[in-house]
Protein backbone atom coordinates (compact mmCIF):
# COMPACT_ATOMS: atom_id res chain seq x y z
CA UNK A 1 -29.88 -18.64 10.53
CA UNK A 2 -26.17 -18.03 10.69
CA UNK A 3 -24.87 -14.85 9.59
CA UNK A 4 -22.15 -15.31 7.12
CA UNK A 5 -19.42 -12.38 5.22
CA UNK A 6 -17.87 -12.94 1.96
CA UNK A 7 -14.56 -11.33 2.42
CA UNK A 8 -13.72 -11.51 -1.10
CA UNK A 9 -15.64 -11.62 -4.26
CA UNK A 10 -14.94 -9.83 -7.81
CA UNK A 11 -17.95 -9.26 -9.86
CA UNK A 12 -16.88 -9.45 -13.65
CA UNK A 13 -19.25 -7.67 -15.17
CA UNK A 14 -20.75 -4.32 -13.98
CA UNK A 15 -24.21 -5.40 -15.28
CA UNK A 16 -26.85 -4.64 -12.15
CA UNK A 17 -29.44 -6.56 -12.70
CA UNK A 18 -26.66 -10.14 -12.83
CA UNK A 19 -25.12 -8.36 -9.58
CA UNK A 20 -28.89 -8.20 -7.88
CA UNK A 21 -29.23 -11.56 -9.13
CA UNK A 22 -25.92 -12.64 -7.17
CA UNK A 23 -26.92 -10.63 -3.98
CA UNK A 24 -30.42 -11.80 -3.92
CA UNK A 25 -29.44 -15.41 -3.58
CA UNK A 26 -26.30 -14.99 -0.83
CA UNK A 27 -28.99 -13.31 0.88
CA UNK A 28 -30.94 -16.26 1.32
CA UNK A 29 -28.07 -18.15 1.98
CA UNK A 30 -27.49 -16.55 5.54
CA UNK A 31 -24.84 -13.86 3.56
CA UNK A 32 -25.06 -10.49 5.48
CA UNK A 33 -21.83 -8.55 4.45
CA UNK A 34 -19.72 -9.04 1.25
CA UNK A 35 -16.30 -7.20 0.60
CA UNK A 36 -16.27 -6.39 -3.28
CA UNK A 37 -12.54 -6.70 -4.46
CA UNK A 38 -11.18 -4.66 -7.20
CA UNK A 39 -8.00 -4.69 -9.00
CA UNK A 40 -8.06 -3.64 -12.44
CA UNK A 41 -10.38 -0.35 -13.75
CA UNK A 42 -12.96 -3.09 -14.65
CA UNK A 43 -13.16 -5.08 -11.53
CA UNK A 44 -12.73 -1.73 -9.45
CA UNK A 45 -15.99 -0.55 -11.65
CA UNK A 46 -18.04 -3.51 -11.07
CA UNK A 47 -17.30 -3.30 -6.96
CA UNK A 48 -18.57 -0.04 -7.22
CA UNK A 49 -21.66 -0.79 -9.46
CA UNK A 50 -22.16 -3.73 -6.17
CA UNK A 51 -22.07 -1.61 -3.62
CA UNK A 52 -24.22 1.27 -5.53
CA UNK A 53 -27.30 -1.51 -6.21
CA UNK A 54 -27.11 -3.21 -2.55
CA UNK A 55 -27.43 0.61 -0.88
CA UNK A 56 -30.73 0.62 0.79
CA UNK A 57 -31.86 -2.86 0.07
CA UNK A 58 -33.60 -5.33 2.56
CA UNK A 59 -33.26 -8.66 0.41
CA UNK A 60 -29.60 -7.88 -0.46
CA UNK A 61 -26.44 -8.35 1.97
CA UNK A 62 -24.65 -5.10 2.85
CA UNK A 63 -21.77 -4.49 -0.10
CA UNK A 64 -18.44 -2.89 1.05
CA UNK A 65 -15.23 -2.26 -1.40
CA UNK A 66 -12.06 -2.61 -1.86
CA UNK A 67 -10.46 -1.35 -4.73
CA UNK A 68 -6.64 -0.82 -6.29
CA UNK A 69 -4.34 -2.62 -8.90
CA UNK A 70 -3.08 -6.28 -8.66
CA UNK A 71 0.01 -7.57 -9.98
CA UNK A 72 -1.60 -7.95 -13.48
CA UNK A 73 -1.53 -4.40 -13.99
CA UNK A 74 2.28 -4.10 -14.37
CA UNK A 75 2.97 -2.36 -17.40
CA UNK A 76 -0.41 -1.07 -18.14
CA UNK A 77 -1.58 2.30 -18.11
CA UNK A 78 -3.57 2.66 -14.88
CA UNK A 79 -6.31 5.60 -14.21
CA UNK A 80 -6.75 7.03 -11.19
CA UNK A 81 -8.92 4.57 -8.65
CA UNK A 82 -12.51 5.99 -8.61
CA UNK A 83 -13.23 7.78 -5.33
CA UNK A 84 -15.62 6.37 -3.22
CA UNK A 85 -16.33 4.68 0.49
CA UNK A 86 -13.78 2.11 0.88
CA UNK A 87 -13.41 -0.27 3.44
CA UNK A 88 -9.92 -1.78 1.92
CA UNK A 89 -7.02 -1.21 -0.65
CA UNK A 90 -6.91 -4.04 -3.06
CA UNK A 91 -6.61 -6.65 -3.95
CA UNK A 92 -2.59 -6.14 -4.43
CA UNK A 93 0.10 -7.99 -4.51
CA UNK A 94 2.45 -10.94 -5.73
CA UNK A 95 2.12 -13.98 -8.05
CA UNK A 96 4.81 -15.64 -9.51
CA UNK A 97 3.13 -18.83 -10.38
CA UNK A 98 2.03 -17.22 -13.86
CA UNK A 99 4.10 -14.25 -13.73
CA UNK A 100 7.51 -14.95 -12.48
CA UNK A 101 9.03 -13.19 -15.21
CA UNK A 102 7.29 -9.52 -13.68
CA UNK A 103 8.76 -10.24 -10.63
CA UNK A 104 10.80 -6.39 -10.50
CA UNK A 105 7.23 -4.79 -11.93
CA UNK A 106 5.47 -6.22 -9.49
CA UNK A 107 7.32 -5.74 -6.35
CA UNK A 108 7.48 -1.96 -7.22
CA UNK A 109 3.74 -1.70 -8.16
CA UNK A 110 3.10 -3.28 -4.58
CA UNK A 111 4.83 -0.98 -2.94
CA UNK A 112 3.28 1.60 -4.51
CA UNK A 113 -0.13 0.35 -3.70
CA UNK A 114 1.14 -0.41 -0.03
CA UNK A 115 1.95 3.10 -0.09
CA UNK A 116 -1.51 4.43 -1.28
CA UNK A 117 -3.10 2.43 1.43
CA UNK A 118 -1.35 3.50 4.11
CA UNK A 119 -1.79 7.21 2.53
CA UNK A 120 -5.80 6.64 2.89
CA UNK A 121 -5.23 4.53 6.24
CA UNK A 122 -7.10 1.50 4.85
CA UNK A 123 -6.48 -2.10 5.92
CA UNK A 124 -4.92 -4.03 2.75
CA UNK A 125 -6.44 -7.03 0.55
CA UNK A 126 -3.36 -9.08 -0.55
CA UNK A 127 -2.76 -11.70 -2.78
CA UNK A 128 0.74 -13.66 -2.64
CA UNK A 129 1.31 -17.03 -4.31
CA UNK A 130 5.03 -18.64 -4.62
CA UNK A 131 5.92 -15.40 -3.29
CA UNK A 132 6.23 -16.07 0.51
CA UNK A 133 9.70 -14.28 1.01
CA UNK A 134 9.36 -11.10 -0.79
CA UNK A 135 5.53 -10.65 0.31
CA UNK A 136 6.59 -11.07 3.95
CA UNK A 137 9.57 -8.73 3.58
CA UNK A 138 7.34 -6.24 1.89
CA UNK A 139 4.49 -6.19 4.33
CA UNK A 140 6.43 -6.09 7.31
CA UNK A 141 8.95 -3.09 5.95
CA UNK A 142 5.50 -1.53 5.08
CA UNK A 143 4.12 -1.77 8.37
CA UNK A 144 0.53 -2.52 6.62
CA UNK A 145 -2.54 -3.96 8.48
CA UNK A 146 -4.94 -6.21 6.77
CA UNK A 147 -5.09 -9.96 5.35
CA UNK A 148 -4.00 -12.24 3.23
CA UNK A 149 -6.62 -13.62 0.95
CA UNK A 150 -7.48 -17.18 -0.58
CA UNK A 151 -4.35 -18.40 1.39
CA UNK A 152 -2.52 -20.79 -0.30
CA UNK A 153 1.23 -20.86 1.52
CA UNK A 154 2.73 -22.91 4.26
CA UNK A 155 1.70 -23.25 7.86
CA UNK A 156 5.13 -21.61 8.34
CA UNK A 157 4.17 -18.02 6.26
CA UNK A 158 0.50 -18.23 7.59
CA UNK A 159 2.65 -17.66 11.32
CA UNK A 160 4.32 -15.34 10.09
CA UNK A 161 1.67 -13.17 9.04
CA UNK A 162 0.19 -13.73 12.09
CA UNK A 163 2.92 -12.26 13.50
CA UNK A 164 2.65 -8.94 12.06
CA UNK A 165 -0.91 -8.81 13.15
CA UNK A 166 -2.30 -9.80 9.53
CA UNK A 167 -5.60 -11.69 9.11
CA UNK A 168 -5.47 -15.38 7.01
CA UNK A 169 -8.99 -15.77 4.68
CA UNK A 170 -9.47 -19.21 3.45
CA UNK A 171 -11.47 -19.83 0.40
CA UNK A 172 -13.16 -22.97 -1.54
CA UNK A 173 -10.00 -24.50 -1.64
CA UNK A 174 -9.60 -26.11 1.50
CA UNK A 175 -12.59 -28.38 0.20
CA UNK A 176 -10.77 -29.90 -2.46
CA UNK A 177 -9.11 -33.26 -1.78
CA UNK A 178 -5.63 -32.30 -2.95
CA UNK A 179 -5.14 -29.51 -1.09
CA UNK A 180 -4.01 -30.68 2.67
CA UNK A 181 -1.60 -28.24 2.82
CA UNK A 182 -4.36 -25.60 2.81
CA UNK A 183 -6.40 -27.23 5.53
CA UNK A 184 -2.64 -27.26 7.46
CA UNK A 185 -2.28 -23.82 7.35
CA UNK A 186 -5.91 -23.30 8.30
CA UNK A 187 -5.16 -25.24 11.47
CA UNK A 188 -2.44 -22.59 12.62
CA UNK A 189 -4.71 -19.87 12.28
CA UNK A 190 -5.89 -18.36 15.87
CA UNK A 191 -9.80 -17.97 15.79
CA UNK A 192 -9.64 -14.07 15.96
CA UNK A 193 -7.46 -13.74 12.61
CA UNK A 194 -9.72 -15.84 10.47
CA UNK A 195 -11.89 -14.72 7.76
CA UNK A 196 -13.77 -16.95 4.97
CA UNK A 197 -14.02 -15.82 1.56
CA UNK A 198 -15.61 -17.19 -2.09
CA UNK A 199 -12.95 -15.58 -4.10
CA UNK A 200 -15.77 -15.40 -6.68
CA UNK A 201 -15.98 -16.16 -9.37
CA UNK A 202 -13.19 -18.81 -9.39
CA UNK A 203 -12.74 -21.71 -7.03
CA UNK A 204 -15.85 -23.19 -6.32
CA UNK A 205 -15.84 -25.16 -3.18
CA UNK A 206 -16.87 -28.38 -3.27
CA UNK A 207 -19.77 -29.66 -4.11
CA UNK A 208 -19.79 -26.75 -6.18
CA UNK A 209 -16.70 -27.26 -7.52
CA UNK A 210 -16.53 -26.87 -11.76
CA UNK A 211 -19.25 -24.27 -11.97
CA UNK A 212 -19.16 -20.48 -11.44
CA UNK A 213 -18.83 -19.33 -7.82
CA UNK A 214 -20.64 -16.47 -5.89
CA UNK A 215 -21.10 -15.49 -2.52
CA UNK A 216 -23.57 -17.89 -1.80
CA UNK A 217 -21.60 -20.40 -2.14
CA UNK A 218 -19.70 -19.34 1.45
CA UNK A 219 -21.68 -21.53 3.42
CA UNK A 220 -20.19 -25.03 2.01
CA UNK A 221 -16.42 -23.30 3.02
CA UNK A 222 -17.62 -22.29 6.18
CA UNK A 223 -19.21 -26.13 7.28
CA UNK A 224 -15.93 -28.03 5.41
CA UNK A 225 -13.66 -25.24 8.04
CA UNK A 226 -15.56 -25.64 10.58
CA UNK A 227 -16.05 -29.37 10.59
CA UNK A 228 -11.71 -29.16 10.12
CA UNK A 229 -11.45 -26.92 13.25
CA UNK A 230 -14.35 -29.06 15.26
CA UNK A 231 -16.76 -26.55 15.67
CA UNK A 232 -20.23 -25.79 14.89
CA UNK A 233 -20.97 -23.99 11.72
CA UNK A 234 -23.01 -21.23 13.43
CA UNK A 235 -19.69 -20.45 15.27
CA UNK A 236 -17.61 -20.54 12.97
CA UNK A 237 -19.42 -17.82 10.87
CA UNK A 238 -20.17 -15.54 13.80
CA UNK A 239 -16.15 -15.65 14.64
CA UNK A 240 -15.28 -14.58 10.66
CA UNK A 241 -18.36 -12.31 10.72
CA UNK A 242 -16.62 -10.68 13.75
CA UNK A 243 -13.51 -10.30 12.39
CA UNK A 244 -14.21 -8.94 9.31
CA UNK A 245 -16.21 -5.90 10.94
CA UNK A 246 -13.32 -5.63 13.02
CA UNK A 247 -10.73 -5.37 10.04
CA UNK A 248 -13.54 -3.66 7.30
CA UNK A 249 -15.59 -1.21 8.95
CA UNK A 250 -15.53 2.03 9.50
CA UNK A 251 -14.76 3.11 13.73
């Protein structure tokens, strides 16, 4: 069986015994290694809560976090990120698709976070949609290592990324059948800079699409990318696999 890693799922609720329930089945799905992605105090409590019930397991995939505050948080009170093991700062970073309007906020609670990161010298988990100029400017004035998750930009910014040594993750939605300019940038993207994620629980790949993801769920994004790229599934996964220890893991 391949070996597969989630590079980025959010539990919603903190409630163990639905997170055991979620880990059991990616387990049996080939999923060895999930990333659990913060962002606000509740999502950074539920990564936690992840990682806490997969410790020591043998029918559960190994849990790493990531935790921080997304662009969401601007204007909110924020506590203090929980200490714990982390293998990434995030997720962080730009929308302004829904939230154009933050635009200032969020630049300045990026850097910040960018900042915090670099403090703790942990790779980054970013988000950027409709934000291609002032995420790129950002990240390379930051001088930040990581990847950009659930990529959804241009062949154009996914080289550009590249070329400050960031990592491209592409999730469920290069399965659906309206997004070509996803499976375009997924073509650009050198074999050692790409991870595969679930984003969890949104964006269902196909043909799971209109239910709840989880990290199962990986394996249908990693045959639709690897069927796009022309190689075998087993591959495929062992190349992301790779990568992600590379960017996640402790030395």
């Amino acid at each position: 069986m391949m070996r597969l890693f989630d590079t980025h799922c959010h539990f919603q609720s903190a409630d163990p015994v639905l997170i055991s329930e979620k880990l059991q089945r990616a387990r049996a799905a080939g999923v060895e290694r999930i990333l659990a992605v913060g962002g606000s105090p509740d999502l950074n409590e539920a990564a936690i809560t992840a990682m806490q019930v997969a410790e020591g397991v043998y029918d559960m995939p190994d849990v790493l976090c990531a935790l921080g505050y997304d662009r969401d948080q601007t204007g909110k009170p924020r506590q203090p990120v929980p200490e714990c093991a982390m293998s990434a700062w995030g997720e962080i970073g730009l929308d302004y698709h829904y939230s154009a309007d933050t635009r200032t906020e969020q630049i300045a609670l990026f850097e910040e976070q960018l900042d915090e990161a670099r403090r703790r010298g942990l790779p980054v988990v970013v988000h950027s949609r409709e934000a291609e100029d002032d995420t790129f400017s950002i990240l390379r004035a930051s001088g930040a290592r990581g990847v950009v998750h659930c990529f959804t930009g241009t062949p154009g910014f996914a080289e550009r990324l590249l070329g400050l040594g960031f990592f491209i993750s592409i999730a469920g939605v290069v399965t659906f059948r309206s997004a070509g300019y996803v499976r375009d940038a997924a073509l650009v993207v050198p074999d050692d800079r790409l991870l595969i994620e679930t984003d969890s629980p949104y964006l269902a790949p196909e043909p799971m699409r209109g239910g709840e993801n989880e990290p199962a769920y990986i394996v249908h994004t990693c045959d639709f990318l690897a069927k796009l790229r022309g190689v075998a599934s087993e591959e495929l996964a062992e190349r992301t696999f790779l990568n992600a220890m590379a960017l996640f893991s402790p030395a």
